[in-house]
N, C-alpha and C. Protein backbone atom coordinates (compact mmCIF):
# COMPACT_ATOMS: atom_id res chain seq x y z
N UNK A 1 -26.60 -79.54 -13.64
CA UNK A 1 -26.03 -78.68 -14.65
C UNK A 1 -27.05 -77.61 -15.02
N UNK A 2 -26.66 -76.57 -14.86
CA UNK A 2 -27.43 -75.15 -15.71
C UNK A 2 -27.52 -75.10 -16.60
N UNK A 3 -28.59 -74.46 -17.31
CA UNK A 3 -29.21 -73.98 -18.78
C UNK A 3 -27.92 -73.60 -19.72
N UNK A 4 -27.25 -72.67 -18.84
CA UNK A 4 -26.17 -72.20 -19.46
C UNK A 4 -25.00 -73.08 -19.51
N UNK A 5 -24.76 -74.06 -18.50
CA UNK A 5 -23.54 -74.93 -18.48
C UNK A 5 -24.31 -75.81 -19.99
N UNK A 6 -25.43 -76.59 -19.81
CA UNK A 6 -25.73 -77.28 -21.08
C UNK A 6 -24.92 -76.27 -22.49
N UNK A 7 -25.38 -75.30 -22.57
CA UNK A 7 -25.27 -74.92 -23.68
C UNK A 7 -23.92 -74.59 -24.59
N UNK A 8 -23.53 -73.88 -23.43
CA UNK A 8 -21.66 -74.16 -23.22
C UNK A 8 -21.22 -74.92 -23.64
N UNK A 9 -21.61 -76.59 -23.25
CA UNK A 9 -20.62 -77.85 -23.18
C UNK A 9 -21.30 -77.63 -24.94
N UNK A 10 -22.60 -77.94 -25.19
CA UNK A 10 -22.94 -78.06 -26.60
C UNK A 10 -22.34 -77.23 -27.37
N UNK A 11 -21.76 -75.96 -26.86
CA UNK A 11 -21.31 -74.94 -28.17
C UNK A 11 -19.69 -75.81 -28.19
N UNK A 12 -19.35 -76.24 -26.99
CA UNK A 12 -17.96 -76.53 -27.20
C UNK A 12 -17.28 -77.83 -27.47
N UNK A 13 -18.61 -78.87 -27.94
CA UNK A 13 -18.55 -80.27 -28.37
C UNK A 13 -18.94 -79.98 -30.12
N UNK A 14 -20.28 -78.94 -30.53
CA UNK A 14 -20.23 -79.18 -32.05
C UNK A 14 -19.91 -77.95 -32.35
N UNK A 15 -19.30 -76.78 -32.16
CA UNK A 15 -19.37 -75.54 -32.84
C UNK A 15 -17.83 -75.51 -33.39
N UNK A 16 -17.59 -75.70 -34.53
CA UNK A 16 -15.74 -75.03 -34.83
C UNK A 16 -15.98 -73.25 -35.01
N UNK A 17 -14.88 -73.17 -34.93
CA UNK A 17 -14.79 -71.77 -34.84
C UNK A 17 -15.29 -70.63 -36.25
N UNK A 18 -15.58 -71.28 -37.88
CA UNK A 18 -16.21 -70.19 -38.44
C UNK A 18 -17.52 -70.59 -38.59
N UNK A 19 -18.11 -71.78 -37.65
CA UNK A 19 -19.56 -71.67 -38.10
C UNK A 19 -19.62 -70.79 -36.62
N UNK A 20 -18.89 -70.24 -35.11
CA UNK A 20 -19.09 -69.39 -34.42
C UNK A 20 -18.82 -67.97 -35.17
N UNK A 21 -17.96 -67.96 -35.97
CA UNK A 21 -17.82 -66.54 -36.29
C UNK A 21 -19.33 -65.71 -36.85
N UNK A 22 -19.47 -66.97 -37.77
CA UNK A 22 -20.75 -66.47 -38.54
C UNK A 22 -21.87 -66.00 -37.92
N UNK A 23 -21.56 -66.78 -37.00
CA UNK A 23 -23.00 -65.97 -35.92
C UNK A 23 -22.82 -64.83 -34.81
N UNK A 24 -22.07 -64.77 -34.70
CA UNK A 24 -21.04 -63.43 -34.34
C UNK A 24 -20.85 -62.21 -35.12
N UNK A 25 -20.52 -62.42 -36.15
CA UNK A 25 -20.46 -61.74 -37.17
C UNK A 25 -21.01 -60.51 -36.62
N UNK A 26 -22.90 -60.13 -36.56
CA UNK A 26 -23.76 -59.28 -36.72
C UNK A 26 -23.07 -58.63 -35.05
N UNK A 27 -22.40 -58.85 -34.73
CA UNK A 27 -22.24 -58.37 -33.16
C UNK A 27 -21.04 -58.02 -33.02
N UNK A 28 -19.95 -58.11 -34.03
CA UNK A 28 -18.80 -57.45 -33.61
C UNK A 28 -18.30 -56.05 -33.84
N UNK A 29 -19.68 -55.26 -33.87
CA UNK A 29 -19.29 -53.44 -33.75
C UNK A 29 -20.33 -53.36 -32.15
N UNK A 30 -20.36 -54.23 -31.61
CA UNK A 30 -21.36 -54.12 -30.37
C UNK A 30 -20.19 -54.36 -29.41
N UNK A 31 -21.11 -53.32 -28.06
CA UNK A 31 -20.24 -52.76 -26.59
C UNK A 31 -20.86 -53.89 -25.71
N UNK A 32 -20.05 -53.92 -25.09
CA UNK A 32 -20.29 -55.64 -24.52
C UNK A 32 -20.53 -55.18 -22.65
N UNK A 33 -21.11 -55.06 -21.75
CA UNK A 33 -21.06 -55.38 -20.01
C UNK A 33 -21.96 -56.34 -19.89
N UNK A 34 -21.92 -56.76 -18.88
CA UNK A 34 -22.58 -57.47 -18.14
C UNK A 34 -23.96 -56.97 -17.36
N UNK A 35 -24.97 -58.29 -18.08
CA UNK A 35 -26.34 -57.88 -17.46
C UNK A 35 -26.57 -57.13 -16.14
N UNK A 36 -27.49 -56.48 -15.82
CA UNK A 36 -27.55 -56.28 -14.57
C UNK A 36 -28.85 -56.84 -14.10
N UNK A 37 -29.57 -57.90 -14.56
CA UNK A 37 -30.73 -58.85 -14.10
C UNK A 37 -29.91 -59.80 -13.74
N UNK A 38 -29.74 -60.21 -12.17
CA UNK A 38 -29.02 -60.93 -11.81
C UNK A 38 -29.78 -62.72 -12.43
N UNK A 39 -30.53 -62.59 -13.02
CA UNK A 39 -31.23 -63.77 -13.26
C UNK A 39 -30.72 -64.03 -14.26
N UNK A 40 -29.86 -63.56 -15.46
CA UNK A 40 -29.08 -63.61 -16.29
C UNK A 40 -27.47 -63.55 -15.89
N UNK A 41 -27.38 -62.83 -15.23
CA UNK A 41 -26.07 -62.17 -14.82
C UNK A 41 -24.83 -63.30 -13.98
N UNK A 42 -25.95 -63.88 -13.33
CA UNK A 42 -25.34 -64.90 -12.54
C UNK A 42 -25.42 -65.88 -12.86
N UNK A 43 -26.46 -66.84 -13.95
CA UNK A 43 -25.92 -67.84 -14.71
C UNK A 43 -24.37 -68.91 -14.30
N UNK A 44 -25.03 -69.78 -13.77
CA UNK A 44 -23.51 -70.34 -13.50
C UNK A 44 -23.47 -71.75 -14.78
N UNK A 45 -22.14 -70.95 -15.39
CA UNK A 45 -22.00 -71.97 -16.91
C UNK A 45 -20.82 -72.60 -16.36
N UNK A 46 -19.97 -72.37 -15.54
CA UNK A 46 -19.26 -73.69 -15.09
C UNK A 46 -17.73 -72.77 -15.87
N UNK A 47 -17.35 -71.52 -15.57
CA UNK A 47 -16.82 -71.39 -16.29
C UNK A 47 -15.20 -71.24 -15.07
N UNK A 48 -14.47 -70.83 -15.74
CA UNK A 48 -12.88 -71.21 -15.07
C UNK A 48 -12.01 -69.44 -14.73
N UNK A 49 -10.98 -69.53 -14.49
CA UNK A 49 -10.53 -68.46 -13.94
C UNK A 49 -10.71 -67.39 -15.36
N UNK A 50 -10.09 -68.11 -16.62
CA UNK A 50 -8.91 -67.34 -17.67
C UNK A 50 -11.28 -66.99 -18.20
N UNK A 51 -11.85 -67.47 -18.15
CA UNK A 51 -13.48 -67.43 -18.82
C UNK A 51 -13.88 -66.04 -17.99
N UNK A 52 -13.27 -66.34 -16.71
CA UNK A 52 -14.35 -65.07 -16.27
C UNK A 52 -13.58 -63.58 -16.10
N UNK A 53 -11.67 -64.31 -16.26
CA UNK A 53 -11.43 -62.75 -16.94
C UNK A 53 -11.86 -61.97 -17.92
N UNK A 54 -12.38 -63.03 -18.97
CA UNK A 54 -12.83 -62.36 -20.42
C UNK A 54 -14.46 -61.55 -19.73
N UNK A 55 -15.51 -62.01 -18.93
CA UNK A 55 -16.42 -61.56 -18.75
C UNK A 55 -16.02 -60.03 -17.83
N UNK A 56 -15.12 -60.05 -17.02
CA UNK A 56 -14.74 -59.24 -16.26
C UNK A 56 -14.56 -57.94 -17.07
N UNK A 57 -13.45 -57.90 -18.32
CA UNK A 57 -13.28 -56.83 -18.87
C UNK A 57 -14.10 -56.93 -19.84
N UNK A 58 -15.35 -57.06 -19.93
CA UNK A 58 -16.68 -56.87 -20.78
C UNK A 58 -17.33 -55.76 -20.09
N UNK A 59 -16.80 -54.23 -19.65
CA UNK A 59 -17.04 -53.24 -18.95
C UNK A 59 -17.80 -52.24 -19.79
N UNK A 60 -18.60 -52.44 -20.64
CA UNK A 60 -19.47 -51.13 -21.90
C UNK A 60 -18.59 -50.46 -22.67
N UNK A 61 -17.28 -50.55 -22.41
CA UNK A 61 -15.97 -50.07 -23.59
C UNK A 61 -16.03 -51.07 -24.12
N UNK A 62 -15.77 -51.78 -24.17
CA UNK A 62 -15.19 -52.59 -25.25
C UNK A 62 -16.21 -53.22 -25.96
N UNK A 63 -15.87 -53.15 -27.51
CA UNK A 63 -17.02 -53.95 -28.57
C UNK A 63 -16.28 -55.70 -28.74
N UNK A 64 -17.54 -56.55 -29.09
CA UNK A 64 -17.15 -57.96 -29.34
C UNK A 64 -15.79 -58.03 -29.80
N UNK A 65 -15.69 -57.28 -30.92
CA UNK A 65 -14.34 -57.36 -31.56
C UNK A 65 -12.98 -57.19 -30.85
N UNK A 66 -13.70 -55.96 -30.25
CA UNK A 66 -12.43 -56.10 -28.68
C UNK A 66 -11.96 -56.68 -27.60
N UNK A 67 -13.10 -57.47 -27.58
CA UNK A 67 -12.32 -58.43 -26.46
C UNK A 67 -12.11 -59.86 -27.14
N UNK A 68 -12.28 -59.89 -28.30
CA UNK A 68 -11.63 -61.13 -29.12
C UNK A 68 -9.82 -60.79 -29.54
N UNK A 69 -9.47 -59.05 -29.68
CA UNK A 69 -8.07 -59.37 -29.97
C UNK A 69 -7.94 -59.15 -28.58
N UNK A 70 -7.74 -59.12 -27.38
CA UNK A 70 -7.43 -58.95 -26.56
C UNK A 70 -6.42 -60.47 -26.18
N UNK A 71 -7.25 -61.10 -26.41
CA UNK A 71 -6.27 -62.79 -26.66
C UNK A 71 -6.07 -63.04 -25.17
N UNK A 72 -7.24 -63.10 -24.10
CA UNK A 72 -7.39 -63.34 -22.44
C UNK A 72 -7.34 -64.99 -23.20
N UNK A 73 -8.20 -65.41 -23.69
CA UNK A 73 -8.30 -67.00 -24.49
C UNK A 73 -7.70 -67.17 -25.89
N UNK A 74 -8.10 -68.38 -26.12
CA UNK A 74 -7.37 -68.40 -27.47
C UNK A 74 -8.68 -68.84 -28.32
N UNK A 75 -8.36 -67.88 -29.24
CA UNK A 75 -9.21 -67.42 -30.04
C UNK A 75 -10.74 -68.06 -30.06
N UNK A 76 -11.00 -69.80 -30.12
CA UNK A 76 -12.12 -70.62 -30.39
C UNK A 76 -12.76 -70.24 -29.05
N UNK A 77 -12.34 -70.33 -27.84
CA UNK A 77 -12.35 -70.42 -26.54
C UNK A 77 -13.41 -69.11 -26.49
N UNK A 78 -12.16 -68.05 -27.36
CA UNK A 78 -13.15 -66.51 -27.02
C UNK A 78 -14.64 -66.50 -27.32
N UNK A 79 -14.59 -66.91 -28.91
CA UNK A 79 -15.71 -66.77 -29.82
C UNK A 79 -17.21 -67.62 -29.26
N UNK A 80 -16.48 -68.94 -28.50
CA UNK A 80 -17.56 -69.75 -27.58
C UNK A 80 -18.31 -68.77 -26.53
N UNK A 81 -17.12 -68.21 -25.76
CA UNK A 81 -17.98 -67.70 -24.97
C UNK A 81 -18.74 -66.55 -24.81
N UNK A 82 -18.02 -65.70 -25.80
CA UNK A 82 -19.10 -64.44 -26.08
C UNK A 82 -20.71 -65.15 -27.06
N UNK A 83 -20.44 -65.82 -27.54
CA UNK A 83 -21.85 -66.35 -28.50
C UNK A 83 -22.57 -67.08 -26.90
N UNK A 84 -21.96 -67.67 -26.56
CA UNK A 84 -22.59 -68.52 -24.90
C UNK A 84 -23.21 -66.71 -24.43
N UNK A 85 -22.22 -65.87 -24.23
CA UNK A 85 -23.08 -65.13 -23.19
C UNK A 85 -24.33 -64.47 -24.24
N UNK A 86 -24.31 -64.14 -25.24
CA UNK A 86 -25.41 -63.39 -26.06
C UNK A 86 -26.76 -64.72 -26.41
N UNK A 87 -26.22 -65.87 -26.20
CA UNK A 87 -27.50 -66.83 -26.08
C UNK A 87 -28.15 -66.78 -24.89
N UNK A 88 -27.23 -66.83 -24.15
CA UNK A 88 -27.91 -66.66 -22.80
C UNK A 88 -28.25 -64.98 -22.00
N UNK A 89 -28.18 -64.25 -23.01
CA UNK A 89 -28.66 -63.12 -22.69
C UNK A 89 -27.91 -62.51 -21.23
N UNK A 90 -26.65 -63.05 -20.93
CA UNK A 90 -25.51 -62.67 -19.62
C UNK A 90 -25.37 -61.15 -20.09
N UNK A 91 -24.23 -60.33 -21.11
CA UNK A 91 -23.99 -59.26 -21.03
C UNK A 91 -25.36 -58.71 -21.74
N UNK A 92 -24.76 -57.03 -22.35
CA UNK A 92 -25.96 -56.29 -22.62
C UNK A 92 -24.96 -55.87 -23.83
N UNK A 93 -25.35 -55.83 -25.25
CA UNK A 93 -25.14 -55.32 -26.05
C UNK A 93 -25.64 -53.99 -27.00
N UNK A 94 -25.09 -53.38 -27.11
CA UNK A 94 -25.36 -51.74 -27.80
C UNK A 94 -24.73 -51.39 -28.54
N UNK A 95 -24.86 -50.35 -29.28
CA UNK A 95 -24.38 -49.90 -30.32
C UNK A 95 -23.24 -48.57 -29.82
N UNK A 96 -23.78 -48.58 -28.61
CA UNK A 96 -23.18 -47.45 -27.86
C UNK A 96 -22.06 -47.89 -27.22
N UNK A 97 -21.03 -47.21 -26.77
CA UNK A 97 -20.08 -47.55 -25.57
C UNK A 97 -20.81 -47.02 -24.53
N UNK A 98 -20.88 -48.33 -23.25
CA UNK A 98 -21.34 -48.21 -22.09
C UNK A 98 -21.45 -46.92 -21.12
N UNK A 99 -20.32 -46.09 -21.33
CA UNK A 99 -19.99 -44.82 -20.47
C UNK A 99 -20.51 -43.97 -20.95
N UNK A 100 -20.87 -43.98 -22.51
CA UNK A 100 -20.65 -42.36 -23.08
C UNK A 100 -22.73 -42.89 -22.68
N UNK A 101 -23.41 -44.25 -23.19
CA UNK A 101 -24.43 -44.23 -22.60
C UNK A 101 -25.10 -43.57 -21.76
N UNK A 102 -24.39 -44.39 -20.39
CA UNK A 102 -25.03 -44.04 -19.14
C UNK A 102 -24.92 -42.52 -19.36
N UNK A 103 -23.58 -41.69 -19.65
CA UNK A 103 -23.88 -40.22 -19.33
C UNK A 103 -24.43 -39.41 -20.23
N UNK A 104 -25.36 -40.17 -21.03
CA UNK A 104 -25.67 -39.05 -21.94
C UNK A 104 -27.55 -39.40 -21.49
N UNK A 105 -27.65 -40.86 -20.73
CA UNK A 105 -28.81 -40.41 -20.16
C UNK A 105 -29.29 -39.42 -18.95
N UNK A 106 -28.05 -39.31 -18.26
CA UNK A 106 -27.67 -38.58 -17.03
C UNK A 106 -27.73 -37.14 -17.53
N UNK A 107 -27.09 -36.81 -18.50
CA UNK A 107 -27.46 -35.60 -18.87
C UNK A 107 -28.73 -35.60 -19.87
N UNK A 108 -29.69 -36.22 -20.12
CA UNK A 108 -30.65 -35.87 -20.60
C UNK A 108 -31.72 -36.14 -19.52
N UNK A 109 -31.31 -36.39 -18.38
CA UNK A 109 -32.66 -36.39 -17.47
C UNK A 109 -33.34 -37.66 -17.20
N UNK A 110 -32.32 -38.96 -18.18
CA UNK A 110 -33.27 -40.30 -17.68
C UNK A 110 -32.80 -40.68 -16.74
């Protein structure tokens, strides 16, 4: 079992869903993709088809909050696994949306 599968099963044996919110909380105006350190990125947490649609459309549009109403899971399911990926440091969070990011370093020359 992986670092990340441990942590998973632990968020999803003692965590109910508003002691996850609470820690969530500070992250739901944040733009959500996926790491690009495959040493994070690829983490295998053991997760299932409907888990890695939710990671899939975690594309730098969308903030935490957005892919919680999106309702790919149901609701506890969601909140597990976005707190799973920000423990385990899987996506990349910003204050920014992902696109307007990248092109505003592109046009500033980084």
């Amino acid at each position: 079992m992986t670092c990340a599968a441990v942590i998973y099963e632990g968020l999803k044996r003692t965590w109910d869903l508003d002691r996850i919110n609470a820690e969530m909380k500070p992250f739901q105006g944040q733009y959500v993709w996926a790491a690009a350190d495959p040493l994070y990125r690829f983490q295998d947490a053991g997760l299932d088809e409907e888990e890695n649609a939710l990671l899939e459309a975690s594309d730098g549009r969308k903030t935490v909050k957005t892919l919680s109403a999106l309702s790919i899971l149901p609701p506890i399911d969601t909140a597990r696994l976005l707190l799973l990926q920000v423990v385990t440091f899987n996506p990349r969070l910003d204050q920014w949306p992902g696109g307007m990011w990248r092109a505003y370093l592109q046009v500033s020359g980084w």
